[in-house]
Protein backbone atom coordinates (compact mmCIF):
# COMPACT_ATOMS: atom_id res chain seq x y z
CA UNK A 1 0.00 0.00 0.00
CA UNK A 2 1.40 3.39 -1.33
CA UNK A 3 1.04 6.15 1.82
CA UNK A 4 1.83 9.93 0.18
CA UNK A 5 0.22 13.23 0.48
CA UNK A 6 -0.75 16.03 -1.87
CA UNK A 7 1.21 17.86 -3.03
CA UNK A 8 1.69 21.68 -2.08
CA UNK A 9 4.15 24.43 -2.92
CA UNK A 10 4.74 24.97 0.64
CA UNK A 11 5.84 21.68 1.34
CA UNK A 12 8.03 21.17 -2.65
CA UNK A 13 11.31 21.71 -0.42
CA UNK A 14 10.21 18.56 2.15
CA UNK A 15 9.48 16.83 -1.32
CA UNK A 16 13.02 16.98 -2.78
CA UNK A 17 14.21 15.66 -0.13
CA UNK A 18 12.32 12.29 -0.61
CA UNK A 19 11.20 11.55 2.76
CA UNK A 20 11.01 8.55 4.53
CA UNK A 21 7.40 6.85 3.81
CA UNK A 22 6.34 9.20 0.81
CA UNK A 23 5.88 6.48 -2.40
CA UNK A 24 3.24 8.83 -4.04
CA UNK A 25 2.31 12.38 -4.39
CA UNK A 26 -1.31 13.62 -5.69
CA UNK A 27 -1.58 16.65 -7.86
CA UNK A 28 -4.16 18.95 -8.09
CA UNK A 29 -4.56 19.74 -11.40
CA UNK A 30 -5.95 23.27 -10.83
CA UNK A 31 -2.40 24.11 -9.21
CA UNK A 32 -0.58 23.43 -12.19
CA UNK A 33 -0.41 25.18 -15.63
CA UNK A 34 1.08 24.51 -19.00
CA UNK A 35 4.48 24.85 -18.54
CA UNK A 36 4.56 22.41 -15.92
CA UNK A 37 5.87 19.78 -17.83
CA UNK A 38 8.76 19.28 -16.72
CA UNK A 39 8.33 20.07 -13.16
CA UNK A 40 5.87 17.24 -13.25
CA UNK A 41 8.51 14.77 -15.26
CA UNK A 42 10.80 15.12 -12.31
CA UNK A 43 7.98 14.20 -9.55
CA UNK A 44 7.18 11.13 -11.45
CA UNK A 45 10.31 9.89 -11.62
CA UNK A 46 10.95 10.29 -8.19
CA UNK A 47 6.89 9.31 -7.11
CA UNK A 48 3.48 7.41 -8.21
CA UNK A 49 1.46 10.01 -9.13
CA UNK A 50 -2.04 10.84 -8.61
CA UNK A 51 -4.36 14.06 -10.52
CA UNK A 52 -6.88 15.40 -8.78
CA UNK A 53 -9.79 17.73 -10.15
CA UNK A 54 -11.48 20.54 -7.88
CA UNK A 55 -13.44 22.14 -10.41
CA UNK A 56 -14.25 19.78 -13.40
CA UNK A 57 -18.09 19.68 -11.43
CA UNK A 58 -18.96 16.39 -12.58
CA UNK A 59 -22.31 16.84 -10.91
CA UNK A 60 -23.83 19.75 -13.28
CA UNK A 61 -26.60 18.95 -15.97
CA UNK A 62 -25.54 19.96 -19.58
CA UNK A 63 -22.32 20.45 -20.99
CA UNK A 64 -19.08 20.27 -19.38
CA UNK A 65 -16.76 23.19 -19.67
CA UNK A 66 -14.28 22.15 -22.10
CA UNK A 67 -11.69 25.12 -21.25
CA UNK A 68 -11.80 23.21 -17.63
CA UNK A 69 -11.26 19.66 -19.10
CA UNK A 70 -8.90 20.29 -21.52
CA UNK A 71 -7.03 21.55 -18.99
CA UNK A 72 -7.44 19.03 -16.36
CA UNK A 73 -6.37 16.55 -19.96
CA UNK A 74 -3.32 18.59 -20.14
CA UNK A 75 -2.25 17.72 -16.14
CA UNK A 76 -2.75 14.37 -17.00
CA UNK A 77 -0.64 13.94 -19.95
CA UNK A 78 1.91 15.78 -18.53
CA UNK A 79 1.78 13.74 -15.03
CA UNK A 80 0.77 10.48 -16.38
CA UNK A 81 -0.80 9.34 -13.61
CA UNK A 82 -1.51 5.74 -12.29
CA UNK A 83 -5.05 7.49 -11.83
CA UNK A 84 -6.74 10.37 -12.00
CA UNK A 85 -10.10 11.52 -9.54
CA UNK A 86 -12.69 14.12 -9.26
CA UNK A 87 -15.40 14.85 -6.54
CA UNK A 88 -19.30 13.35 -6.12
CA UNK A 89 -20.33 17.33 -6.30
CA UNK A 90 -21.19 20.10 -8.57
CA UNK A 91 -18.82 23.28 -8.14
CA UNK A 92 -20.90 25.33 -10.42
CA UNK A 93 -24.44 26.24 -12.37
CA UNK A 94 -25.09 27.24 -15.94
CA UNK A 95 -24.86 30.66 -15.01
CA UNK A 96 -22.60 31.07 -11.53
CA UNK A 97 -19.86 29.32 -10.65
CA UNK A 98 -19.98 28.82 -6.50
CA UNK A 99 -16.17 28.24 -5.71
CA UNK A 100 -16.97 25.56 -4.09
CA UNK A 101 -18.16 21.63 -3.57
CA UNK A 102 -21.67 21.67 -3.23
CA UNK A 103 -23.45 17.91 -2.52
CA UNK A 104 -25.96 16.42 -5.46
CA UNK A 105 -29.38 15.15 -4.57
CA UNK A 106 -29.45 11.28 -4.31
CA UNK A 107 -31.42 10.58 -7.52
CA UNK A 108 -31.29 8.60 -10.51
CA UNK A 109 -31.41 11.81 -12.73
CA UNK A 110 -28.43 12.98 -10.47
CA UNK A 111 -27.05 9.46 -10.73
CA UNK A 112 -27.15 9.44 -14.42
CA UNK A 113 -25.27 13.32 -14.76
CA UNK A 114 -22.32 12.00 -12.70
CA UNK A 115 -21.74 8.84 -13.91
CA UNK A 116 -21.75 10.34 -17.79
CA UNK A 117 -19.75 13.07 -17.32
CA UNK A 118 -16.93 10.90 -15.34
CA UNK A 119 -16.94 8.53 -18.48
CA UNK A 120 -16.44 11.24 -20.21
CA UNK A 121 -13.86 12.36 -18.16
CA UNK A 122 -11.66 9.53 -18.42
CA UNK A 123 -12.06 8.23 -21.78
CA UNK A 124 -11.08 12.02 -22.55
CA UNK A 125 -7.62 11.51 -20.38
CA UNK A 126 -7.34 7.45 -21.02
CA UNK A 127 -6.43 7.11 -17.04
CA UNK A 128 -8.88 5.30 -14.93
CA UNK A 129 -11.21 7.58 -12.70
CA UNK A 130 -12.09 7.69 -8.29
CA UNK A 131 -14.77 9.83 -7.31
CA UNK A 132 -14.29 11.36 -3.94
CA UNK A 133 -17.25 11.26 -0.97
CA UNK A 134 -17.28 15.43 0.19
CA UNK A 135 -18.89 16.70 3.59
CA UNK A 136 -22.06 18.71 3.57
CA UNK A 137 -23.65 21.04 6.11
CA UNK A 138 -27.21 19.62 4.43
CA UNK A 139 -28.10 15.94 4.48
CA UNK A 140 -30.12 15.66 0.63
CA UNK A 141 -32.83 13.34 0.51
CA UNK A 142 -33.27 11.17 -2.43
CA UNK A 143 -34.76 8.42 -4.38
CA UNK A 144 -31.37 6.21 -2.87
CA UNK A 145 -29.35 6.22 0.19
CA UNK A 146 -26.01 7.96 0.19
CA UNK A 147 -24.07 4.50 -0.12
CA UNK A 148 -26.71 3.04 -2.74
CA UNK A 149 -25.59 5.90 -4.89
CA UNK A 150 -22.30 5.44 -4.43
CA UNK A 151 -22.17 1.63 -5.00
CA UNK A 152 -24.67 2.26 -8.64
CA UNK A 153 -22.12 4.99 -9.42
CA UNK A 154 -19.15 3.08 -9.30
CA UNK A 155 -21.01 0.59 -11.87
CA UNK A 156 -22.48 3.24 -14.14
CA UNK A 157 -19.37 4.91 -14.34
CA UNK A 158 -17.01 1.82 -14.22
CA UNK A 159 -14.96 3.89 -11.94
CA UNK A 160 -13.67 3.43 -8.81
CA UNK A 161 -14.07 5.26 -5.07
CA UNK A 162 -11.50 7.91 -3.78
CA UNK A 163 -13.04 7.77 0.22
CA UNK A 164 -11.92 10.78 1.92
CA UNK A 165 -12.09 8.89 5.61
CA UNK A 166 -12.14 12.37 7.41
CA UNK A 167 -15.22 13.58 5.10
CA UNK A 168 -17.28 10.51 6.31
CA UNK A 169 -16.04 10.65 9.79
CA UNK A 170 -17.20 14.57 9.95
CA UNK A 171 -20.81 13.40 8.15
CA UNK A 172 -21.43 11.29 10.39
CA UNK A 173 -20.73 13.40 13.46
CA UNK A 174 -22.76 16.43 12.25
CA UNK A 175 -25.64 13.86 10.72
CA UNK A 176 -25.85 11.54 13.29
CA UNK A 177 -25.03 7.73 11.91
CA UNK A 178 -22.54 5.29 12.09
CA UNK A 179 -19.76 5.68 10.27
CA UNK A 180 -18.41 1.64 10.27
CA UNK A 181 -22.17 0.50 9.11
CA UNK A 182 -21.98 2.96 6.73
CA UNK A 183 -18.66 1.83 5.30
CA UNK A 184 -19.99 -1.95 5.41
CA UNK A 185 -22.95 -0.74 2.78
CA UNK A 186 -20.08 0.12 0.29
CA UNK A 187 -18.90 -2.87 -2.05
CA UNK A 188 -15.34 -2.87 -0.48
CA UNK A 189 -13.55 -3.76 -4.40
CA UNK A 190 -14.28 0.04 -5.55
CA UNK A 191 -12.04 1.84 -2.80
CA UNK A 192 -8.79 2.27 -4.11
CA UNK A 193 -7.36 5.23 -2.57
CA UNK A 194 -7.91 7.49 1.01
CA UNK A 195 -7.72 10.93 2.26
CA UNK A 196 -7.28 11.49 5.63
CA UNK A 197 -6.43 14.81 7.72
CA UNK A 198 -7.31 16.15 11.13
CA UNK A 199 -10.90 18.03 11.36
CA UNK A 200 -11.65 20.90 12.56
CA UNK A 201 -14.52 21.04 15.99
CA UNK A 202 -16.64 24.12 16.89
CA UNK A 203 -18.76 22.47 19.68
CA UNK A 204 -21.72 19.91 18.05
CA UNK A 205 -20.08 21.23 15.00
CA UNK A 206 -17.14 19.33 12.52
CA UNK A 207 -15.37 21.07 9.42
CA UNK A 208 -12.94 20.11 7.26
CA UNK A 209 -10.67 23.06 7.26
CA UNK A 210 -7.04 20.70 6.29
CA UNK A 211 -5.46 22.25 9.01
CA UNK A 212 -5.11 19.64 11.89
CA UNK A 213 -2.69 16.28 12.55
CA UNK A 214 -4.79 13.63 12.03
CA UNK A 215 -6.99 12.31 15.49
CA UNK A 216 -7.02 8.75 16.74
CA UNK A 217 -10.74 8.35 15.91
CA UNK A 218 -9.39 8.93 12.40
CA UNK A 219 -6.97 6.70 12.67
CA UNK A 220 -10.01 4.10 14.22
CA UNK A 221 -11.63 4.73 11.18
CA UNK A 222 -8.92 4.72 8.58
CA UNK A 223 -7.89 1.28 10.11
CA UNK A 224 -10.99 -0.22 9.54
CA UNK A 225 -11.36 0.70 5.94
CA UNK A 226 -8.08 -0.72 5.21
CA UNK A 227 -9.10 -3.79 6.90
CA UNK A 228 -12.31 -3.87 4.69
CA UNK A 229 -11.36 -2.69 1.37
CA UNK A 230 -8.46 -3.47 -1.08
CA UNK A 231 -6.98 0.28 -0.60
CA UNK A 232 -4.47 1.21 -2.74
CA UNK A 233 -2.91 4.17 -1.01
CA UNK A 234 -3.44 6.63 1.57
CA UNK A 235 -2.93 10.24 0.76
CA UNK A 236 -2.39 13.00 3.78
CA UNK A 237 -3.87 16.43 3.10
CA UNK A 238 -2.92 19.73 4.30
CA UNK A 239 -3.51 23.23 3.30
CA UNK A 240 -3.90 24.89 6.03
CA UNK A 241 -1.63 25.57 8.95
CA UNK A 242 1.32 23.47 7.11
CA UNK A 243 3.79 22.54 9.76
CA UNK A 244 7.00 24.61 9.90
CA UNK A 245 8.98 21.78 10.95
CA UNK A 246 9.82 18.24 9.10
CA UNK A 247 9.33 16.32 11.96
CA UNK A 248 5.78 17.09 12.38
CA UNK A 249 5.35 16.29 8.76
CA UNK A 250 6.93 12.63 9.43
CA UNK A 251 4.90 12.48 11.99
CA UNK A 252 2.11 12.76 9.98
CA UNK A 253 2.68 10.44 7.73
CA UNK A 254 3.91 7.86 10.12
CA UNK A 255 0.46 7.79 11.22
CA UNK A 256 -0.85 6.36 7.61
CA UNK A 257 2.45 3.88 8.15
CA UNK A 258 0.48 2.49 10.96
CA UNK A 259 -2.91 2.44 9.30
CA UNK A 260 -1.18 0.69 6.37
CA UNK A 261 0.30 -1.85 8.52
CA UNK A 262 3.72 -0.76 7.64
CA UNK A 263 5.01 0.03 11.12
């Protein structure tokens, strides 16, 4: 099991350095622009790499925004990724884009938007595709539960699952379920790859603000994912309060060690 982290400018002079227990490194495509060929060459010989999409919004009816794939297209062929992943959301309208990851009502008509456009997606790029689970203030109803979508996405789209464990952990503290039984409703062959960083707690309330070490419930939780599903790699996240010092970092990612059984 690869254990890596995403990659950020703030943390490119850690990278060079090829730290213990990195294998992999996911880039975010939107970070990246078309002179980063080379840059990218050098980080895949050195790493697996991942691409990850922010704003492709998978989840919108009607075209896609070809400026926004092509782009994403070009990440990929410069990275050549082992994979590439974008997020069970819509990030935009047909007439405002909201900056953001918004959730999609659990419907078949909802269903059927996602899993097209992530076809499209990666027969576009050639690379197989994860979509990632996001956190939501608002729990959607819908014609299906949230894992019933998930598990008929994965099959309409022929794509795999990219569970962010500290998204699910923070749902199901702010919407009251279990996260384990949860996990158990999702066919365990489709998660290939986690995300894990610390949350964020303002009394009843959980965010996901990347800016904390990772807790031990996480850890509970990552652990029994791994133990579940045939995960591929674990991925640490951080954007926000990036550790000044290296050690902290290794400290971080010693913790995925452990969940990957590697310690």
């Amino acid at each position: 099991m690869n254990v890596g982290l995403g990659y950020r400018r703030e943390l490119s002079g850690w990278i060079e350095t090829r730290p213990r227990g990195v294998d992999c490194l996911e880039i975010t495509a939107e970070h990246f622009g078309e002179h980063a060929g080379e840059h990218l060459a050098q980080l895949g010989r050195r790493y697996r790499l991942f691409v990850h999409g922010l704003g492709l919004s998978l989840g919108t009816p009607g075209p896609m925004d070809a400026v926004r794939v092509e782009h994403f297209a070009s990440v990929v062929r410069m990275a050549n990724p082992a994979w590439i992943s974008e997020h069970v959301a819509f990030t935009r309208t047909a007439e405002v884009d909201l900056g953001h990851l918004n959730p999609v009502p659990l419907t078949r008509e909802s269903l059927r938007v996602l899993a097209d456009n992530a076809r499209r997606v990666a027969d576009h790029c050639g690379k197989p595709m994860l979509l990632e689970n996001i956190t939501s203030h608002l729990k959607l109803e819908g014609e299906l539960s949230e894992t019933d979508f998930l598990n008929e996405l994965c099959v309409r789209a022929d794509c795999g699952l990219l569970l962010d464990v500290t998204n699910l952990f923070i749902n199901s503290r702010n919407h009251g379920f279990d996260p384990v039984a949860w996990l158990h409703e999702i066919e365990p062959s489709r998660i290939r790859q986690l995300h894990l960083v610390g949350y964020s707690r303002q009394g009843d309330r959980y965010t996901d603000s990347h800016a904390k070490p990772i807790q031990d419930d996480l850890i509970e939780l990552a652990t029994a994912v791994v133990r579940h599903a045939p995960v591929e790699a674990i991925i640490l996240e951080r954007d926000e309060d990036i550790p000044e010092s290296n050690a902290d970092l290794e400290v971080e990612i010693a913790k995925l060690e452990r969940i990957a059984g590697r310690r």
